[in-house]
PDB file of N, CA and C in Angstrom:
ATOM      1  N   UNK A   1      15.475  -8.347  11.710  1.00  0.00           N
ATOM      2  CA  UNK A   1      14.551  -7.244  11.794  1.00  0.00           C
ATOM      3  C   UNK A   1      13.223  -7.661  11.172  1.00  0.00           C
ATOM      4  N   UNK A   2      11.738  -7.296  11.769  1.00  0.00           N
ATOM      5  CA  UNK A   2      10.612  -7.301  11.120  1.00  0.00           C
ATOM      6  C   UNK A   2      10.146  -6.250  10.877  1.00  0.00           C
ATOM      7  N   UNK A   3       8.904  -5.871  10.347  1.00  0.00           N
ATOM      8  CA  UNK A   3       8.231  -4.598  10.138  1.00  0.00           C
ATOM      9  C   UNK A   3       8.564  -3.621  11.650  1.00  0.00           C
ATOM     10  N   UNK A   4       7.496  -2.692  10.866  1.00  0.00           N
ATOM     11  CA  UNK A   4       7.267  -1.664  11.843  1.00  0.00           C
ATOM     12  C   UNK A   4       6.106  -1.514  11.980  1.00  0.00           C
ATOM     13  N   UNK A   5       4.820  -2.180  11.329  1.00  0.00           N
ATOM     14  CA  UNK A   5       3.427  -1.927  11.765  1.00  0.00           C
ATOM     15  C   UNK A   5       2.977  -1.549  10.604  1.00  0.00           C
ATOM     16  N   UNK A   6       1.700  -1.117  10.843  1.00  0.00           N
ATOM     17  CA  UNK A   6       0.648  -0.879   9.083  1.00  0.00           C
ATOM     18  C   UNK A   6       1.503   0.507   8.585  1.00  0.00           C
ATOM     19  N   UNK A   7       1.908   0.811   7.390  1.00  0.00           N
ATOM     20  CA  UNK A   7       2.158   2.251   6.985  1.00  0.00           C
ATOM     21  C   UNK A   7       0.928   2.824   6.236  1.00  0.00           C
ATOM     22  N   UNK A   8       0.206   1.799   5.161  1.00  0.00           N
ATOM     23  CA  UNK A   8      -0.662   2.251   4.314  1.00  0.00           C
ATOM     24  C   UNK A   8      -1.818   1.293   4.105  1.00  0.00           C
ATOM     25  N   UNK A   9      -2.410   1.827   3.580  1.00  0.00           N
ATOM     26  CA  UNK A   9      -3.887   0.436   2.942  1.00  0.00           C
ATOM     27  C   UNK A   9      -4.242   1.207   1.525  1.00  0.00           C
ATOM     28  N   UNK A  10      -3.721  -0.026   0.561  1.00  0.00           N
ATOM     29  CA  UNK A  10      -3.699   0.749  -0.870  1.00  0.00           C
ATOM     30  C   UNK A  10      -5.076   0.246  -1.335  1.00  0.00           C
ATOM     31  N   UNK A  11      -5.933   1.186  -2.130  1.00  0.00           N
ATOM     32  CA  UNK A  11      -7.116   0.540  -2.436  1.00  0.00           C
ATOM     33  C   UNK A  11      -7.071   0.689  -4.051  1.00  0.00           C
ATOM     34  N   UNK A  12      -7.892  -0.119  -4.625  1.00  0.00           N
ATOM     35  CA  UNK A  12      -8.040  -0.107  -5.814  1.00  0.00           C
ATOM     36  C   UNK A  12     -10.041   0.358  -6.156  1.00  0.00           C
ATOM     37  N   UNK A  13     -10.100   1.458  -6.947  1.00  0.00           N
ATOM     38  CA  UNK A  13     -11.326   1.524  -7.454  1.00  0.00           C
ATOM     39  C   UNK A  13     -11.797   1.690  -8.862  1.00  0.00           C
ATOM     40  N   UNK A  14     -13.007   1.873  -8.922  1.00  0.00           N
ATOM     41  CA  UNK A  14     -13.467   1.873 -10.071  1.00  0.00           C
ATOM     42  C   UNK A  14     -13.738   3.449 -10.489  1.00  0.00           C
ATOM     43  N   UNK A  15     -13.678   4.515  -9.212  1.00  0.00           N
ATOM     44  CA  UNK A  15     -14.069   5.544  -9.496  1.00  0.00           C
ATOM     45  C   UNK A  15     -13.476   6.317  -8.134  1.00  0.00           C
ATOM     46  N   UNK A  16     -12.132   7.033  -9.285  1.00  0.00           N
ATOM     47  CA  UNK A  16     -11.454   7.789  -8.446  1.00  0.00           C
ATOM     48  C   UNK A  16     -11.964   9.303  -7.361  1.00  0.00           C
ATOM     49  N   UNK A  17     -12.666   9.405  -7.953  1.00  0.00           N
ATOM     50  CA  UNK A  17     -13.709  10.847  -6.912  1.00  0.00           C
ATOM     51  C   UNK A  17     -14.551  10.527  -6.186  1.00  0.00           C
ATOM     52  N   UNK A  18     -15.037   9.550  -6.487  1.00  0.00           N
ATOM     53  CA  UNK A  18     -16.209   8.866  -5.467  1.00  0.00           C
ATOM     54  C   UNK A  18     -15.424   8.536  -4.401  1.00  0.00           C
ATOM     55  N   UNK A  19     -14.494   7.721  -4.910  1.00  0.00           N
ATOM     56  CA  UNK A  19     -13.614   6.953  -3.432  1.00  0.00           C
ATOM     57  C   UNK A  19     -12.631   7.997  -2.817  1.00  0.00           C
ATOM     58  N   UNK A  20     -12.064   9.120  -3.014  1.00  0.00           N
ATOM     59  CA  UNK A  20     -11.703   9.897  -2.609  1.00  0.00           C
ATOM     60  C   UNK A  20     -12.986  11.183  -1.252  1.00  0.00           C
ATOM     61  N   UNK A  21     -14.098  11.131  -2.488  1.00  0.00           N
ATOM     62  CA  UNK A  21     -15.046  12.158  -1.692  1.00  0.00           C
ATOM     63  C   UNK A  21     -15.850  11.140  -0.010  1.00  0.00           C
ATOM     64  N   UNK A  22     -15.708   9.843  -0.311  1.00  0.00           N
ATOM     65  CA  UNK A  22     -15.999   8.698   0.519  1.00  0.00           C
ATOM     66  C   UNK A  22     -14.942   8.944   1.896  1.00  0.00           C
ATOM     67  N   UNK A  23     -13.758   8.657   1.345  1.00  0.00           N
ATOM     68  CA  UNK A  23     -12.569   8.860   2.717  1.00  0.00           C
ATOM     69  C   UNK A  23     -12.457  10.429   3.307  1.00  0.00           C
ATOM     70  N   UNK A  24     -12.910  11.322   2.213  1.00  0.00           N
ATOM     71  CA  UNK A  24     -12.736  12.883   3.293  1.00  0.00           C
ATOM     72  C   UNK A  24     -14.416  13.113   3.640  1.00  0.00           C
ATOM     73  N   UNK A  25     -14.993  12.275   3.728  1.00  0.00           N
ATOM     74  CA  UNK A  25     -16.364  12.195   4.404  1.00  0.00           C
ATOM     75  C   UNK A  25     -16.194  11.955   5.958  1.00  0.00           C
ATOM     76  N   UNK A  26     -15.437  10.869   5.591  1.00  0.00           N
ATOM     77  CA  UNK A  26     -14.701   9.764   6.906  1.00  0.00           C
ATOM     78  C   UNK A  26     -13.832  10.999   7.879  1.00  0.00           C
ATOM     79  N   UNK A  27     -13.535  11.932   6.619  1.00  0.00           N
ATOM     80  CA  UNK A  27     -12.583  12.901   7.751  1.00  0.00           C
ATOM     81  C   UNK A  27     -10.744  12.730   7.749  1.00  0.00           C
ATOM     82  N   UNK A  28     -10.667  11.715   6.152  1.00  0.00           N
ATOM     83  CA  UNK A  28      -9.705  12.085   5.852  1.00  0.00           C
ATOM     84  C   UNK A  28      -8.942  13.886   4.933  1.00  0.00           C
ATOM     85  N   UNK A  29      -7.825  14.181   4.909  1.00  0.00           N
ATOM     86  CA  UNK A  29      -7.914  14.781   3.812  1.00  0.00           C
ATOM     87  C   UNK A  29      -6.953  14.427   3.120  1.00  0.00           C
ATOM     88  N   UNK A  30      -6.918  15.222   1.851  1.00  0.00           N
ATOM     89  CA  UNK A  30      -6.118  14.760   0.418  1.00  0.00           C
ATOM     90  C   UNK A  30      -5.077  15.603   0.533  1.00  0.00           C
ATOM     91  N   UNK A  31      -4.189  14.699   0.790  1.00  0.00           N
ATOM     92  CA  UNK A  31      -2.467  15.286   0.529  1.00  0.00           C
ATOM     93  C   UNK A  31      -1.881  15.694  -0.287  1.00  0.00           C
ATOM     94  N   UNK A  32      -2.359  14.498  -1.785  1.00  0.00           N
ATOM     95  CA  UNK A  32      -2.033  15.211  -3.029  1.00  0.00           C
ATOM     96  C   UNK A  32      -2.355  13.871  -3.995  1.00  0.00           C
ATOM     97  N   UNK A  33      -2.996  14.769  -5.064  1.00  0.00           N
ATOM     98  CA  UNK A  33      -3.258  13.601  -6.322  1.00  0.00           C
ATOM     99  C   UNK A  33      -2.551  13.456  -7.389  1.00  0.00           C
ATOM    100  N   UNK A  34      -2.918  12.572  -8.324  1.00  0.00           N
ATOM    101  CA  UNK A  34      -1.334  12.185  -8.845  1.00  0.00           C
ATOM    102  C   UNK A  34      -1.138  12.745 -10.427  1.00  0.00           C
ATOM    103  N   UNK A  35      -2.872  13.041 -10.633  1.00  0.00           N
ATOM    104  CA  UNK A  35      -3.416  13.661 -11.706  1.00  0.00           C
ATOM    105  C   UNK A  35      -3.618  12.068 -12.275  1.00  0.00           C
ATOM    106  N   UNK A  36      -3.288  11.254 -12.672  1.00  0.00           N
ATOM    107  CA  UNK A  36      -3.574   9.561 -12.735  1.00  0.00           C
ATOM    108  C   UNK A  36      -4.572   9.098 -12.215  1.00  0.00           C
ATOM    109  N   UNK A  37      -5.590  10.256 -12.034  1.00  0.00           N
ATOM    110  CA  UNK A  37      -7.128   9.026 -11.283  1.00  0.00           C
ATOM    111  C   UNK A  37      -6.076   7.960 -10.278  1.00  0.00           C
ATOM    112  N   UNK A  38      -5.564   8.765  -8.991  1.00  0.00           N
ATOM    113  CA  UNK A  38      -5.033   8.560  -7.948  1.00  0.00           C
ATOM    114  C   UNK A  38      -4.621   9.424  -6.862  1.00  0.00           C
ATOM    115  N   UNK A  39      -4.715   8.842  -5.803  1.00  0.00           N
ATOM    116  CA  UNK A  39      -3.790  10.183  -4.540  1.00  0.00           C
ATOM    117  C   UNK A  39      -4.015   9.376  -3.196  1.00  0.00           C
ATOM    118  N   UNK A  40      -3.204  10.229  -2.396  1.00  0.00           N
ATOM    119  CA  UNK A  40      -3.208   9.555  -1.389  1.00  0.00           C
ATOM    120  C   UNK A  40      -4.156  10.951  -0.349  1.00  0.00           C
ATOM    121  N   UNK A  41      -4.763  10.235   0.731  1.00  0.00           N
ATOM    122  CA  UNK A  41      -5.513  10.530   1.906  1.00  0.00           C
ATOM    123  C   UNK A  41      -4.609  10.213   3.231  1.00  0.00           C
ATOM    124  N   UNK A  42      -5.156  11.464   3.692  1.00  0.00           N
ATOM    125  CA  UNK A  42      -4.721  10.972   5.471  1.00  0.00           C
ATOM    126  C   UNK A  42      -5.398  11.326   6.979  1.00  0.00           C
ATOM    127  N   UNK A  43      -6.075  11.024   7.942  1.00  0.00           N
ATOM    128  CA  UNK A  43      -6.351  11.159   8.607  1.00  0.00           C
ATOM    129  C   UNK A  43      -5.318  11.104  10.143  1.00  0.00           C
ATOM    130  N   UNK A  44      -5.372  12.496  11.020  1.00  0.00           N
ATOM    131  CA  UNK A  44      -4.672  12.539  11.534  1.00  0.00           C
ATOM    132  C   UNK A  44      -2.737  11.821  11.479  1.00  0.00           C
ATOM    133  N   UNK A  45      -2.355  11.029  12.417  1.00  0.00           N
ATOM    134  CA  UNK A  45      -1.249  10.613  12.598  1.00  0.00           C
ATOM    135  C   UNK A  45      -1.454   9.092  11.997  1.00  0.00           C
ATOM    136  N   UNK A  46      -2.330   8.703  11.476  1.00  0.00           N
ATOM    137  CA  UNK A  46      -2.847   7.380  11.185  1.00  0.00           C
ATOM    138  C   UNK A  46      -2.129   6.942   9.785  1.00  0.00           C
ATOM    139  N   UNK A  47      -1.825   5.531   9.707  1.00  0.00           N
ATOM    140  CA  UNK A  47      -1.526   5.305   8.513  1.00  0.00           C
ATOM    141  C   UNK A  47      -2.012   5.863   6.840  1.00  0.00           C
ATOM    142  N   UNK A  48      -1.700   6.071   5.808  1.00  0.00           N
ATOM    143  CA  UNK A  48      -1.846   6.736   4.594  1.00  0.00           C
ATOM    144  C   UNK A  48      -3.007   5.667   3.885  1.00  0.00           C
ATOM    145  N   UNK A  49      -3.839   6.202   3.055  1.00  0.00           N
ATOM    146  CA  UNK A  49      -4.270   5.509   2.030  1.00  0.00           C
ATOM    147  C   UNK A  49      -4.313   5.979   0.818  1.00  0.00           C
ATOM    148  N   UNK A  50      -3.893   5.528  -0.071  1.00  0.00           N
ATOM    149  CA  UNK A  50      -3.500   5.384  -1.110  1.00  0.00           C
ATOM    150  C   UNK A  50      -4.909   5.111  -2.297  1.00  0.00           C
ATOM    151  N   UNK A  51      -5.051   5.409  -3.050  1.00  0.00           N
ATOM    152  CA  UNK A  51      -6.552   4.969  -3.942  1.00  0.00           C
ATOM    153  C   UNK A  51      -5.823   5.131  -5.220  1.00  0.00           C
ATOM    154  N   UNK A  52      -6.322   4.181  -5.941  1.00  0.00           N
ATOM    155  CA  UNK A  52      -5.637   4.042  -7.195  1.00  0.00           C
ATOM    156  C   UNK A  52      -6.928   3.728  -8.475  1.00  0.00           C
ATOM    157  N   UNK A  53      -7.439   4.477  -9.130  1.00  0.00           N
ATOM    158  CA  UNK A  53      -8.525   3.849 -10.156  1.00  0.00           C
ATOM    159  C   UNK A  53      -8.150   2.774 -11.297  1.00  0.00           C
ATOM    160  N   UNK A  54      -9.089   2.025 -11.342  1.00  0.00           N
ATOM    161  CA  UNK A  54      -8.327   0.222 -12.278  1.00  0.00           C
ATOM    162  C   UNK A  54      -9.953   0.470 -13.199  1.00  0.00           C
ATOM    163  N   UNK A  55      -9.706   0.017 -14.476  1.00  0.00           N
ATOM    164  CA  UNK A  55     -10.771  -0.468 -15.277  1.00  0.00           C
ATOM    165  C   UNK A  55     -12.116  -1.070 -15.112  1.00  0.00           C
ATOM    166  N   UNK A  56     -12.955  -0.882 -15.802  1.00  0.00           N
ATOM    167  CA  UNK A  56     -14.122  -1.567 -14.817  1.00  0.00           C
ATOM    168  C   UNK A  56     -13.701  -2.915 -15.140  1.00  0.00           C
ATOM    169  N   UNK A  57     -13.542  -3.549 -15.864  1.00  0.00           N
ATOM    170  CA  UNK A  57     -13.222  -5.152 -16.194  1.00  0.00           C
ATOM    171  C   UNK A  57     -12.527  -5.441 -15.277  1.00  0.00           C
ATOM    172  N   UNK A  58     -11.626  -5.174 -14.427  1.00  0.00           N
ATOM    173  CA  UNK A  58     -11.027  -4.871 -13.095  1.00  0.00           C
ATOM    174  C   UNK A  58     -11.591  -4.997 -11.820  1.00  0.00           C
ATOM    175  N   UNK A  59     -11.579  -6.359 -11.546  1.00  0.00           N
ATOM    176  CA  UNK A  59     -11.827  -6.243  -9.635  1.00  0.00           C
ATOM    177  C   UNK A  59     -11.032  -5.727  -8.943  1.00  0.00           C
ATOM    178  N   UNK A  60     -11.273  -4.828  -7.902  1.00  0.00           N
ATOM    179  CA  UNK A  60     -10.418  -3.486  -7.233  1.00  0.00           C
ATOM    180  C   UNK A  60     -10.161  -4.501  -6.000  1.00  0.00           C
ATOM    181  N   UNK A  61      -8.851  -4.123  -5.946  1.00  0.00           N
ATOM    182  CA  UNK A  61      -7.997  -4.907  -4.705  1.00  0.00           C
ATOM    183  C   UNK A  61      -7.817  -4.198  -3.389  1.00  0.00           C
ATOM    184  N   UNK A  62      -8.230  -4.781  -2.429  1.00  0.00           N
ATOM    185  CA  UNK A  62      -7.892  -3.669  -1.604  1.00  0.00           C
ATOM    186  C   UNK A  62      -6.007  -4.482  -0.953  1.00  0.00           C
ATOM    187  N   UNK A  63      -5.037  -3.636  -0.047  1.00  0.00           N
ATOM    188  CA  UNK A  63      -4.234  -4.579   0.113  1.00  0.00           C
ATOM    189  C   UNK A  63      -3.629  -3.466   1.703  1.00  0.00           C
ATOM    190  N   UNK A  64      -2.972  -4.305   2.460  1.00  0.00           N
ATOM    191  CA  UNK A  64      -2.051  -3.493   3.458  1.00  0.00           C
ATOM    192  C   UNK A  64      -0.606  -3.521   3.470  1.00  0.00           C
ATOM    193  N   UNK A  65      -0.532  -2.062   3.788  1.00  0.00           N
ATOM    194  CA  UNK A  65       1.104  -2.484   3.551  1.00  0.00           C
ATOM    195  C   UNK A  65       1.838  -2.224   5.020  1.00  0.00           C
ATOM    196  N   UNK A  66       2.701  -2.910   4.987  1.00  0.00           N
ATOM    197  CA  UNK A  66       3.560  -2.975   6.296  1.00  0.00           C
ATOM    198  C   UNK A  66       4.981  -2.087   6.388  1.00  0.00           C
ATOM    199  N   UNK A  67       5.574  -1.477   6.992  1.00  0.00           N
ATOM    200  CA  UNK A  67       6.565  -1.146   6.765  1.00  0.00           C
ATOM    201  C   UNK A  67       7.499  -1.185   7.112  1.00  0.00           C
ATOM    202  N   UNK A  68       8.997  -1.542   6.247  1.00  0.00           N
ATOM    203  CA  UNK A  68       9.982  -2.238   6.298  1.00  0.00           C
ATOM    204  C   UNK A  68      10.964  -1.267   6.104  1.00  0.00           C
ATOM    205  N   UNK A  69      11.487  -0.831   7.417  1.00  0.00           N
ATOM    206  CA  UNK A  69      12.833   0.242   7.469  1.00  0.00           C
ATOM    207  C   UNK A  69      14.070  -0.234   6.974  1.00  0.00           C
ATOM    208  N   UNK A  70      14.261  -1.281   6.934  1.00  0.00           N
ATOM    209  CA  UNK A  70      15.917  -1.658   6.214  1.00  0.00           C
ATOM    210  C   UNK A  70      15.758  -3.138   5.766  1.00  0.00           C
ATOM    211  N   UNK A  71      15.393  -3.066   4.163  1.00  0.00           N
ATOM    212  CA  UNK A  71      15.391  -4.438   3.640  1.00  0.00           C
ATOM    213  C   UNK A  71      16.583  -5.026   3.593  1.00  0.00           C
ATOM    214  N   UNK A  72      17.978  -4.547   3.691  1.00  0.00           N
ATOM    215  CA  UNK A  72      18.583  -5.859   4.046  1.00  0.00           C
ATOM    216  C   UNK A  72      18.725  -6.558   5.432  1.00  0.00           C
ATOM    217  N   UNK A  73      18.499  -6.065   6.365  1.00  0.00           N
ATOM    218  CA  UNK A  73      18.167  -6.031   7.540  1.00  0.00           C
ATOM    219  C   UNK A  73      17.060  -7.018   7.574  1.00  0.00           C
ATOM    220  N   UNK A  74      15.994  -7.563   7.226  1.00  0.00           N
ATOM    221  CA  UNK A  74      14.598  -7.572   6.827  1.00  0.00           C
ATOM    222  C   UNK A  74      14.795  -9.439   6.792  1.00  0.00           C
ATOM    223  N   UNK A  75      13.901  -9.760   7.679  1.00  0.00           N
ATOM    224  CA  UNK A  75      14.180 -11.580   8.046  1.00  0.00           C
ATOM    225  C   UNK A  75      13.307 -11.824   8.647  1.00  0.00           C
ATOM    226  N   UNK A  76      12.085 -12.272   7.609  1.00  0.00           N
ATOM    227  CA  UNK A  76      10.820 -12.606   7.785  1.00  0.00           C
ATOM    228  C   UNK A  76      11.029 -14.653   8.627  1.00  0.00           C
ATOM    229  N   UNK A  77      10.048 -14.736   9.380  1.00  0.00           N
ATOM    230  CA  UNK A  77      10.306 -15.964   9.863  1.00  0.00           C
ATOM    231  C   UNK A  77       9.306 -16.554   9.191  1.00  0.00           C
ATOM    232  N   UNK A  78       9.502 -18.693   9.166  1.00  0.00           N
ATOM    233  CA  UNK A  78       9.267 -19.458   8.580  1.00  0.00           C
ATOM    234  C   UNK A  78       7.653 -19.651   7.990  1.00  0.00           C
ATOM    235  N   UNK A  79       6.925 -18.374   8.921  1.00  0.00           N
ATOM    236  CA  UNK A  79       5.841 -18.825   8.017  1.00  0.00           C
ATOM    237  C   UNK A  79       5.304 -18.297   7.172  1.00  0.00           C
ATOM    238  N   UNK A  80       6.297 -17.078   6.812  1.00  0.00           N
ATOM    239  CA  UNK A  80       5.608 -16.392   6.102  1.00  0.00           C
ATOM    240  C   UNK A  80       6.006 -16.595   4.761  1.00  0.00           C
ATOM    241  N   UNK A  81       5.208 -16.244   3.820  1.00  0.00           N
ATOM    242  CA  UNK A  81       5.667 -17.387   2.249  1.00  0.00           C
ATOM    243  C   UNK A  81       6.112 -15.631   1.245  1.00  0.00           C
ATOM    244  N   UNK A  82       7.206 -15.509   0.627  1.00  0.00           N
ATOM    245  CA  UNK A  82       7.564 -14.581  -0.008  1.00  0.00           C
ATOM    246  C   UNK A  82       7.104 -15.092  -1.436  1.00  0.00           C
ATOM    247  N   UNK A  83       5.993 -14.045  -1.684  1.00  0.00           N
ATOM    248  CA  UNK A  83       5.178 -13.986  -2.956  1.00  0.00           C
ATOM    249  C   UNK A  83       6.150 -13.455  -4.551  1.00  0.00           C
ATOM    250  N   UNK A  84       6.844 -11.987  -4.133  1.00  0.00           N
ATOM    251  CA  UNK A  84       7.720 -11.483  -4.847  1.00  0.00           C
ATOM    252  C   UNK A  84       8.442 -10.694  -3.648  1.00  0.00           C
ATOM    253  N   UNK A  85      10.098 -10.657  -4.207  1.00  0.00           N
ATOM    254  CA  UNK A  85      10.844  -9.994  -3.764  1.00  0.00           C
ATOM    255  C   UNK A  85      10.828  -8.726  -3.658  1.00  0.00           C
ATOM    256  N   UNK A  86      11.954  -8.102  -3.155  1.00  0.00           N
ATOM    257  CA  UNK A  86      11.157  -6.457  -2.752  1.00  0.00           C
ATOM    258  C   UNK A  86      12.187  -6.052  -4.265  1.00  0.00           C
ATOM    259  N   UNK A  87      11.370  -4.821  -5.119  1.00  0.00           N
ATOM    260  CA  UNK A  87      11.828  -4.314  -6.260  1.00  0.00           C
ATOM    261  C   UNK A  87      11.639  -2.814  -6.130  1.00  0.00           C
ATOM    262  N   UNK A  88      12.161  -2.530  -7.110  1.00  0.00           N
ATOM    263  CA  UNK A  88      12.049  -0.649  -6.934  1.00  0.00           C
ATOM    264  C   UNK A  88      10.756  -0.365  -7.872  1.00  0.00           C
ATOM    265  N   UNK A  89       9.726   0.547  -7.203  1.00  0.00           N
ATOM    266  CA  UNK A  89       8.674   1.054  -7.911  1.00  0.00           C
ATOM    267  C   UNK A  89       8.472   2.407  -8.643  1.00  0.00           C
ATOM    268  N   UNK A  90       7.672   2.745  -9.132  1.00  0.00           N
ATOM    269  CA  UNK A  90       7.636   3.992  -9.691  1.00  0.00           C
ATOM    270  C   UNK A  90       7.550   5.197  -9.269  1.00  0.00           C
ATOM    271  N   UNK A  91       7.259   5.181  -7.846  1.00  0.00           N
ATOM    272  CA  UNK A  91       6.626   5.891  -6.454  1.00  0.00           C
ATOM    273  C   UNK A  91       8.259   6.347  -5.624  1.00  0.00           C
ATOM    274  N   UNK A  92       9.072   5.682  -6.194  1.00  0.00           N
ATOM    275  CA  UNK A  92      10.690   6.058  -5.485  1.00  0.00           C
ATOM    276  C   UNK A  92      10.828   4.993  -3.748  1.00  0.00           C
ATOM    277  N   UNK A  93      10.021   3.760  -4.084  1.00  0.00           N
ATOM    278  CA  UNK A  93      10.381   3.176  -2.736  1.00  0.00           C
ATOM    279  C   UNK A  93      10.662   1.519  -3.307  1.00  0.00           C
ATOM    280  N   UNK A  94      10.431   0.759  -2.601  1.00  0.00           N
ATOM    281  CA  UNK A  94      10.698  -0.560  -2.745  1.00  0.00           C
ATOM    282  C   UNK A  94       9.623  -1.730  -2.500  1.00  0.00           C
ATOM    283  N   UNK A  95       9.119  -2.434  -3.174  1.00  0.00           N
ATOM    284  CA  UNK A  95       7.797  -3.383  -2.572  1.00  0.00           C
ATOM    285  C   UNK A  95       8.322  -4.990  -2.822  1.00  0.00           C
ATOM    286  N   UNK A  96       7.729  -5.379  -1.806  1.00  0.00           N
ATOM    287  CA  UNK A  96       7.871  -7.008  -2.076  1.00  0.00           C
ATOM    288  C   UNK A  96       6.066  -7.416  -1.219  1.00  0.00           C
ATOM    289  N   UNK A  97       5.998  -8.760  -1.615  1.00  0.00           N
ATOM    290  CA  UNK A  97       4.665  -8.742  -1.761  1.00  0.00           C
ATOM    291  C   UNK A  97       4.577 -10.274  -0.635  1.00  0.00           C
ATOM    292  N   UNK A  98       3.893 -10.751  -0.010  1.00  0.00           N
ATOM    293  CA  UNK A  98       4.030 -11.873   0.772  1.00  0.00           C
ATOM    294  C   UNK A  98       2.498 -12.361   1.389  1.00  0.00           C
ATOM    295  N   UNK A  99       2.466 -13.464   1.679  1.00  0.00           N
ATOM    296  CA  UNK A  99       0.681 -14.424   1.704  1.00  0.00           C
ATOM    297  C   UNK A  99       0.716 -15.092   3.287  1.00  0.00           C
ATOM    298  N   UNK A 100      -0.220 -14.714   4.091  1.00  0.00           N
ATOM    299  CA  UNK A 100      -0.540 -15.212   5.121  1.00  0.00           C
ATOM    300  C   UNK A 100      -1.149 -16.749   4.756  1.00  0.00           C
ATOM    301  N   UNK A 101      -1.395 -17.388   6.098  1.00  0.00           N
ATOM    302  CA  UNK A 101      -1.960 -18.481   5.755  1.00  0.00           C
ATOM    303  C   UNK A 101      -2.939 -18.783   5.336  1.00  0.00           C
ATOM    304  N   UNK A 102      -3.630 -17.695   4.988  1.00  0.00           N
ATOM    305  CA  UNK A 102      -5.169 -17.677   4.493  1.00  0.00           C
ATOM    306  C   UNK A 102      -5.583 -17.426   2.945  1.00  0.00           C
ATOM    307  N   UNK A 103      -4.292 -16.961   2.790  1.00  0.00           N
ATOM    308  CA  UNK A 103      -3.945 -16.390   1.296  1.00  0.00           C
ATOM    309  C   UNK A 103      -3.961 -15.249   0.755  1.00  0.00           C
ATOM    310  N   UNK A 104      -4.158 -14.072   1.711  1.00  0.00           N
ATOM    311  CA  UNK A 104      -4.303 -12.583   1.791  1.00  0.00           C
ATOM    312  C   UNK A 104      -3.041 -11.929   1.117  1.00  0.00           C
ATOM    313  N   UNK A 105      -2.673 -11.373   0.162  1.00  0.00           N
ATOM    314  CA  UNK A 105      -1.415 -10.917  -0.288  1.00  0.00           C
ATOM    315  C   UNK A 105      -1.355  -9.628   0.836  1.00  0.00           C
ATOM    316  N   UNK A 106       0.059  -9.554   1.354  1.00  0.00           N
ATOM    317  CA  UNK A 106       0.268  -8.023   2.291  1.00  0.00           C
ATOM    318  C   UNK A 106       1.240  -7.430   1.030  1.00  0.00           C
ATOM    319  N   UNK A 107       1.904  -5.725   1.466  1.00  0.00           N
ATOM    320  CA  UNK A 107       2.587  -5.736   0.301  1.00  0.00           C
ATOM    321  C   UNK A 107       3.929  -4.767   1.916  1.00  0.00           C
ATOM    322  N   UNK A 108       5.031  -5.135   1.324  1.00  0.00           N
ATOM    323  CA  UNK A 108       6.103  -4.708   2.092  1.00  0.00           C
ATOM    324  C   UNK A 108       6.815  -3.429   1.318  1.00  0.00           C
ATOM    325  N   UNK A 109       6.609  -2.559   2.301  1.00  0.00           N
ATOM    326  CA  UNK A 109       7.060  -0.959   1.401  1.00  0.00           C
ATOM    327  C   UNK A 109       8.468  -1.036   2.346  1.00  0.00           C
ATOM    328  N   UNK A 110       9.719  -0.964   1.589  1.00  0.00           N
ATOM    329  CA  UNK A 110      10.988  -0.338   2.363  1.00  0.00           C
ATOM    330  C   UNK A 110      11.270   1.060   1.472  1.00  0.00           C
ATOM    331  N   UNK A 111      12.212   1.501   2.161  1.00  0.00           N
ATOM    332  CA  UNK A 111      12.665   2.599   1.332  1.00  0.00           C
ATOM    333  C   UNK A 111      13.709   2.302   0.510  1.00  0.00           C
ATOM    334  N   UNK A 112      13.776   3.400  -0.727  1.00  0.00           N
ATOM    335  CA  UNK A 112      14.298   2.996  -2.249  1.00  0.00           C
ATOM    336  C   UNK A 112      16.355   2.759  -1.995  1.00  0.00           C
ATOM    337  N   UNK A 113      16.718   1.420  -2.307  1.00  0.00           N
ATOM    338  CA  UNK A 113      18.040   1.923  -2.268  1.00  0.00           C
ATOM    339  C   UNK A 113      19.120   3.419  -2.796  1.00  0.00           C
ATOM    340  N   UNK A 114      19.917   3.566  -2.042  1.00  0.00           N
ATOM    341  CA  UNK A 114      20.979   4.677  -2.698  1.00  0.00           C
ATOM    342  C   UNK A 114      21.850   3.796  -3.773  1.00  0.00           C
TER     343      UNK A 114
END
């Protein structure tokens, strides 16, 4: 099994209202925030974005995530280089993290084991 296509694009900023009032400009809206100087956005049926505020000493990452319906199922082919394994997050799902040939980190969201 491989993905299923983009689910999210997690961004990292320096300023959680700005980058929020930026994407419902765009014509996203806000689903729900996390009270954490974070939340996620959505526009129509379109993948989620996610905004997360980081320190200013902090270069803000932007990253995509792919999504992975059954990690044991889940059998990435030879070229793709597994960065970190998929682990359970704080969010109640599962991430593993992996590098194209260019060196782009993607991040792999499955859902959280039972």
């Amino acid at each position: 099994m491989v993905t299923e296509g983009v689910e999210a694009v997690f961004l990292e900023t320096h300023n959680w209202g700005k980058a929020a009032r930026f994407f419902q400009s765009l014509g996203y809206e806000l689903e729900f925030e996390t009270g954490h100087n974070s939340g996620q956005l959505r526009n129509g049926d379109s993948p989620y974005v996610f905004i997360a505020e980081v320190p200013e000493d902090r270069e803000p990452e932007a990253r995509i995530v792919l999504k992975v319906p059954d990690e044991d199922a889940f059998s990435p082919g030879p070229d793709v280089e597994v960065v970190a394994p998929f682990e359970d997050t704080h969010f109640g799902t599962r991430m593993a993290t992996v590098r194209d040939p260019d060196g782009r980190l993607w991040s792999l969201q499955a859902p959280a084991k039972s």
